[in-house]
Protein backbone atom coordinates (compact mmCIF):
# COMPACT_ATOMS: atom_id res chain seq x y z
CA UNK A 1 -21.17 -21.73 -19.02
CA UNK A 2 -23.40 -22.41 -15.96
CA UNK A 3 -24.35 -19.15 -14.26
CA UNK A 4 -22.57 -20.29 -10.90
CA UNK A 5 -19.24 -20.12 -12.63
CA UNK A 6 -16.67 -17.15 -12.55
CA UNK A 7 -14.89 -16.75 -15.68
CA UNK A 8 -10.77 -17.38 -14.56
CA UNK A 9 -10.04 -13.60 -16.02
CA UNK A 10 -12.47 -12.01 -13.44
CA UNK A 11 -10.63 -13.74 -10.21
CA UNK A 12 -7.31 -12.45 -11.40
CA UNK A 13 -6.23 -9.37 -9.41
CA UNK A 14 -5.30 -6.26 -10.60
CA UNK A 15 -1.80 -5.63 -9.25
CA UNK A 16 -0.37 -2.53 -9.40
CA UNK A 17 3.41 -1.20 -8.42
CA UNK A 18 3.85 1.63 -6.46
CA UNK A 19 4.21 4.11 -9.39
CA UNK A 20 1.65 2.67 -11.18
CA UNK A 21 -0.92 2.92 -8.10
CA UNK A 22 0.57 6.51 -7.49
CA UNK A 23 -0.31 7.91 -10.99
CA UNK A 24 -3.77 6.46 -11.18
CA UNK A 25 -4.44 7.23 -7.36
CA UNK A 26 -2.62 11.04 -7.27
CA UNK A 27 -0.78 9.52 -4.14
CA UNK A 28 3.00 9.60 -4.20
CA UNK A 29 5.13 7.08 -4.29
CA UNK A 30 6.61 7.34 -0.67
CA UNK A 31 3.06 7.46 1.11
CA UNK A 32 1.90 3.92 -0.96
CA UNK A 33 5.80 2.83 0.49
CA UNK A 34 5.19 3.38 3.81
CA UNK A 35 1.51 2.58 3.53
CA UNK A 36 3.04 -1.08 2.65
CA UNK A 37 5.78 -1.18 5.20
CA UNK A 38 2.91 -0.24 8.20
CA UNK A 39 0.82 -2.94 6.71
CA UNK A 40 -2.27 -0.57 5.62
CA UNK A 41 -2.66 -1.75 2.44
CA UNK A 42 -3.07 -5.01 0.57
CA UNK A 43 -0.16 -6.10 -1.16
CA UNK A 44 2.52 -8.28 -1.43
CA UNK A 45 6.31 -8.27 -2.50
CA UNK A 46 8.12 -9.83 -4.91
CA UNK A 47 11.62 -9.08 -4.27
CA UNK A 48 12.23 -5.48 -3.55
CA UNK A 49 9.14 -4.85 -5.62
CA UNK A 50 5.65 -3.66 -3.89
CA UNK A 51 2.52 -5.05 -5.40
CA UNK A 52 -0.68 -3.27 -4.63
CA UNK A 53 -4.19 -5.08 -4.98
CA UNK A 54 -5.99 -2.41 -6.84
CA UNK A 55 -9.64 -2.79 -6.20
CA UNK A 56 -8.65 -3.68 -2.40
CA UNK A 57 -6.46 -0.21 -2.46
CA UNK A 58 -9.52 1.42 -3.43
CA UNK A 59 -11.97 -0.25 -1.21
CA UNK A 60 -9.49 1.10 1.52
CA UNK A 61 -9.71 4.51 0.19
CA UNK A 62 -13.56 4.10 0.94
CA UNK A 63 -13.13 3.32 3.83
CA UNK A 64 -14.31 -0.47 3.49
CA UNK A 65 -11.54 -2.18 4.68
């Protein structure tokens, strides 16, 4: 593989639901919620389901975003 190439795997996000993001984070459940409903996080939803971008979650958290 040239060395310009990404492997597909490492473009993939890691995307986390609420509960998931709140046990690895020590956040609960109802701050991520309204962090997605204000629009302060990265996600996305897939029906009534919240999907948090992990690594940008935690960029945020650094204050990088």
């Amino acid at each position: 593989m040239a060395a310009d190439k990404v492997p597909v795997v490492d473009m993939i996000p890691e995307m986390l639901t609420l509960d998931q993001t709140s046990k690895r984070s020590g956040l609960s459940y109802d701050a991520l919620r309204k962090m997605c409903l204000n629009n302060e996080i990265v996600h996305i939803r897939v029906g009534k389901k919240f999907l948090i971008n992990w690594n940008r979650f935690v960029d945020y958290l650094n204050g990088e975003m």
